[in-house]
Protein backbone atom coordinates (compact mmCIF):
# COMPACT_ATOMS: atom_id res chain seq x y z
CA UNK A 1 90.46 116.43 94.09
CA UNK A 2 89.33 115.73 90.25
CA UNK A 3 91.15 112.82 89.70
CA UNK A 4 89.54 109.37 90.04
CA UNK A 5 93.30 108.00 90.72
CA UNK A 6 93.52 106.82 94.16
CA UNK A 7 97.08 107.40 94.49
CA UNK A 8 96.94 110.63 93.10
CA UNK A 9 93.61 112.43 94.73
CA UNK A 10 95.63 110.89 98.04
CA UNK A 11 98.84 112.48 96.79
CA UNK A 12 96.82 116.04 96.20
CA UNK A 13 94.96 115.87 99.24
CA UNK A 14 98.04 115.11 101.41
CA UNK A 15 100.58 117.42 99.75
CA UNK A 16 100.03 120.75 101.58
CA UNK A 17 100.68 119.04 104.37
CA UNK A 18 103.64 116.80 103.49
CA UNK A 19 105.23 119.79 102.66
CA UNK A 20 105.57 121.12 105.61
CA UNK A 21 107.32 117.88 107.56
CA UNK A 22 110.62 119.18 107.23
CA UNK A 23 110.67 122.05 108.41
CA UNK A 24 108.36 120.90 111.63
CA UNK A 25 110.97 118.41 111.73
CA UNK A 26 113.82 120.65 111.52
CA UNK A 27 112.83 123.31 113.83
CA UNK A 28 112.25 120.73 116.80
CA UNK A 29 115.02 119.22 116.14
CA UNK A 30 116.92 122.20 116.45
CA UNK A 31 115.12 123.29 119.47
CA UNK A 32 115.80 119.77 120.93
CA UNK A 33 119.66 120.44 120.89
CA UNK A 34 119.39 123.87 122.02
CA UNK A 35 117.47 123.14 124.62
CA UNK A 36 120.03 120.73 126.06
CA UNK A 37 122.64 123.73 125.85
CA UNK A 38 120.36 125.40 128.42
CA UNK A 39 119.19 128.16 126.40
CA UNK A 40 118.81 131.89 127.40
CA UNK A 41 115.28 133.10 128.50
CA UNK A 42 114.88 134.86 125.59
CA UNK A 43 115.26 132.14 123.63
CA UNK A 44 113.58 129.48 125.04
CA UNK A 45 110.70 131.96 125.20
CA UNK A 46 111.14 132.05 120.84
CA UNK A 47 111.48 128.53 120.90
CA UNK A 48 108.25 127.72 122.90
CA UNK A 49 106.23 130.57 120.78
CA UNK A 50 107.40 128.89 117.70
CA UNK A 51 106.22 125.40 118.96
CA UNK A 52 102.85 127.14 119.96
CA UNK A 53 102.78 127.85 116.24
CA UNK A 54 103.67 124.34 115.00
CA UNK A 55 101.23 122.73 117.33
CA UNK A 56 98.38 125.07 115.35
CA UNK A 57 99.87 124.31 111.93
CA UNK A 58 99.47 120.91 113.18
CA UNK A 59 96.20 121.26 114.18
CA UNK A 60 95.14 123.26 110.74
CA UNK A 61 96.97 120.40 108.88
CA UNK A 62 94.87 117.69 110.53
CA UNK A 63 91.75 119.45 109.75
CA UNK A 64 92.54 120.30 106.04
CA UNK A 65 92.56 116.31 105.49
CA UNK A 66 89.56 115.80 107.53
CA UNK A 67 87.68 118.67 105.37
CA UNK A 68 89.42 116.95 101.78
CA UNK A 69 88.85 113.83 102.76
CA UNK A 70 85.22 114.14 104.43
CA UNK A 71 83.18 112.99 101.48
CA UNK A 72 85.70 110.67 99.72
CA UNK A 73 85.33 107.44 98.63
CA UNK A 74 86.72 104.69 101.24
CA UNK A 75 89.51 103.82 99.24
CA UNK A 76 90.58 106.80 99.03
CA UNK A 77 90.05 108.34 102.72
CA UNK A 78 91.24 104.83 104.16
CA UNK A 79 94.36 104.50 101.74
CA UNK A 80 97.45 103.45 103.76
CA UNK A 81 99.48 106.83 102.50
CA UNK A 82 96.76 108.66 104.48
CA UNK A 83 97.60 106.59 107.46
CA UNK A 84 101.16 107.00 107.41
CA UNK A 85 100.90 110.52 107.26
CA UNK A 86 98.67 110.96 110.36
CA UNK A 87 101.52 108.10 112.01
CA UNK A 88 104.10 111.01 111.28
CA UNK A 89 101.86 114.11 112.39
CA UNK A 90 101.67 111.75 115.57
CA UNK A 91 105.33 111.42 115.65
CA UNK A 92 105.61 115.08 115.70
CA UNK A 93 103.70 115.60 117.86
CA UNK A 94 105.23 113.70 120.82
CA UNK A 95 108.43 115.61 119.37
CA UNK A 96 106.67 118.40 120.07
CA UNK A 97 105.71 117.97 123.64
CA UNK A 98 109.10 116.47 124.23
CA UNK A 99 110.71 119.81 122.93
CA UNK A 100 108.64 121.62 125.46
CA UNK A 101 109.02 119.62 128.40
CA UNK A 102 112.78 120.16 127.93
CA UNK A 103 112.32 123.62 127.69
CA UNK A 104 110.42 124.15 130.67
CA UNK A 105 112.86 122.54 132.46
């Protein structure tokens, strides 16, 4: 973070993790419909590995921004982009445990 740019020591600071949205995103979603189609044992037991591996990337990602953001000014480590982005790690999160509970079921 070298910039004295709000937006853009935000920007760096959130971008590792931003980057991985989509595919969190995408690979719940997937697992959502597939899990509705009753999946094999086999494959629920892939799909509830992989979620055991988006729940630590989740966890990693959190902590990454805590760690950037520890010692930054408060405009910077209370700018609303920071916010949103721990709204949508929330957001997949319950995705996440919604994804499991279906395929425990």
């Amino acid at each position: 973070m070298q910039s004295h740019n709000p937006n853009a020591v935000v920007r760096e600071a959130l971008q590792p993790t931003m980057s991985q949205f989509n595919s969190w995103r995408a690979d719940l979603a997937t697992f959502a419909v597939r899990a509705e189609r009753h999946a094999g044992d086999r494959d629920r037991r892939a799909m509830l590995e992989r979620c055991a591996a988006i729940e630590d990337e989740l966890r990693a990602a959190r902590t990454d921004i805590i760690i950037e953001l520890a010692e930054a000014p408060r405009n910077i480590a209370g700018h609303s982009r920071v916010a949103d982005v721990e709204k949508a790690l929330d957001n997949i999160e319950a995705a996440l445990r919604d994804v499991r509970r279906r395929l425990r079921h």
